[in-house]
Each structure stands twice: as C-alpha cells, then as structure tokens.
N, C-alpha and C. Protein backbone atom coordinates (compact mmCIF):
# COMPACT_ATOMS: atom_id res chain seq x y z
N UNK A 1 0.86 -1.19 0.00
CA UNK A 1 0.00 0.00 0.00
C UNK A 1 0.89 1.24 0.00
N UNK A 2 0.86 1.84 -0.85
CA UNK A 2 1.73 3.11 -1.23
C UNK A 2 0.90 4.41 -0.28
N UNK A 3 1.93 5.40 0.10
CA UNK A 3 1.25 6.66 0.35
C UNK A 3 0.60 6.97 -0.40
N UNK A 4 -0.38 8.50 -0.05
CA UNK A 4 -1.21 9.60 -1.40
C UNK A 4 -0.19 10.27 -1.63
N UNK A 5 0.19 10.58 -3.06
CA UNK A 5 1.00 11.15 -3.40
C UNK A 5 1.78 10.72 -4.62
N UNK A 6 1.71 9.22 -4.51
CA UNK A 6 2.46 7.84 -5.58
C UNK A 6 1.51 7.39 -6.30
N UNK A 7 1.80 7.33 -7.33
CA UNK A 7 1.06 7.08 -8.36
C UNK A 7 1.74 5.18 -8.88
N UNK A 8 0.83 4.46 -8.89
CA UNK A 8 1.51 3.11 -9.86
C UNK A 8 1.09 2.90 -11.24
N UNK A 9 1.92 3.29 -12.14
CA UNK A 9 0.81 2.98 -13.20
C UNK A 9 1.62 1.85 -14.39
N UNK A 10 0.86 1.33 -14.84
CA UNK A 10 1.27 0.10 -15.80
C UNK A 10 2.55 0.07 -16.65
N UNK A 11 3.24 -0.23 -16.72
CA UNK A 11 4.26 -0.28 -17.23
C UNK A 11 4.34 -1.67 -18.80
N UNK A 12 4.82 -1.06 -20.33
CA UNK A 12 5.05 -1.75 -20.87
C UNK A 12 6.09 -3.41 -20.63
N UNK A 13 5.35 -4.15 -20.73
CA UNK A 13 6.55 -5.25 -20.31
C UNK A 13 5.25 -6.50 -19.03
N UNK A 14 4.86 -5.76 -18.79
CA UNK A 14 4.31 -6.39 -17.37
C UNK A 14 4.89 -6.14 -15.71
N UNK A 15 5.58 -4.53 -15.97
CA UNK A 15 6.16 -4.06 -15.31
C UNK A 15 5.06 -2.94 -14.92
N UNK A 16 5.78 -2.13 -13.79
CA UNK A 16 4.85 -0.90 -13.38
C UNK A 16 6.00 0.00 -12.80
N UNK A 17 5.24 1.23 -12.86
CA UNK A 17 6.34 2.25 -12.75
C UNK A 17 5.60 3.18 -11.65
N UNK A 18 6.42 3.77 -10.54
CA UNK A 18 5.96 4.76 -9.76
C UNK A 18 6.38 6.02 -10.27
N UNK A 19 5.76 6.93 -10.06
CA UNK A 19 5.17 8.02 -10.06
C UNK A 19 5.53 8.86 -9.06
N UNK A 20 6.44 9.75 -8.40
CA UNK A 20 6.18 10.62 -7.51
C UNK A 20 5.91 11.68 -7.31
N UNK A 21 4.80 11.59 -6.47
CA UNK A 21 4.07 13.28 -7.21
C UNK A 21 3.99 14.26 -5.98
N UNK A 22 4.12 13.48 -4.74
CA UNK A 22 4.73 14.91 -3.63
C UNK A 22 5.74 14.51 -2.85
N UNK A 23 6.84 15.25 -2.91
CA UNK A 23 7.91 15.18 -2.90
C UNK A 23 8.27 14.60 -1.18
N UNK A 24 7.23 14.97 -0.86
CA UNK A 24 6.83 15.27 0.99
C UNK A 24 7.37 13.57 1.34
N UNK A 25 6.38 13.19 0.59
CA UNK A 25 6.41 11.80 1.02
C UNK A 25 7.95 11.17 0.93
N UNK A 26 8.35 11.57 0.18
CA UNK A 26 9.85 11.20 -0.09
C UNK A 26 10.71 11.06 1.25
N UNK A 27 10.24 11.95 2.46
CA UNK A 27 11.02 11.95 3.31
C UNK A 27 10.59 10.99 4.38
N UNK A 28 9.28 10.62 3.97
CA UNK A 28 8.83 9.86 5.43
C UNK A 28 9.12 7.95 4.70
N UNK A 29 9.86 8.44 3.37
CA UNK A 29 10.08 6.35 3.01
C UNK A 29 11.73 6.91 3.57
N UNK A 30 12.70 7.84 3.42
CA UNK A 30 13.84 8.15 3.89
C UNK A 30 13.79 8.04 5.27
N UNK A 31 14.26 6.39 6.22
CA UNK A 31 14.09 6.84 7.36
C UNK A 31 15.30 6.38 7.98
N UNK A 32 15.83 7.18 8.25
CA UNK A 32 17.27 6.85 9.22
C UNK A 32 17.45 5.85 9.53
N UNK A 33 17.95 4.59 9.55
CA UNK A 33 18.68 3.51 10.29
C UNK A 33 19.47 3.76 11.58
C-alpha cells in the first residue's frame, strides 16, 4: 500500500512504474537507520 501522493501505473513489459508526485512523502520512506 503506497502513500497519497504515488502514483503506480502500468508499465510496458508487465512491469509498473511509480510516479512521484509529492515530494513530501519522499522523506517519510527516507528513514534513518
């Protein structure tokens, strides 16, 4: 289950491709170790 913000959308191949569409979120998958 992806945040709001990520988009998944179909990818040629049988692949899928994300999408990032607010940047915000970027920091809360960046989480310090």
């Amino acid at each position: 289950m992806l945040p709001s913000g990520y988009l998944v959308r179909p990818c040629e191949g049988g692949g899928s491709v994300i999408h990032i569409v607010d940047h915000v979120n970027l920091e809360a998958w960046s989480v310090p170790e």
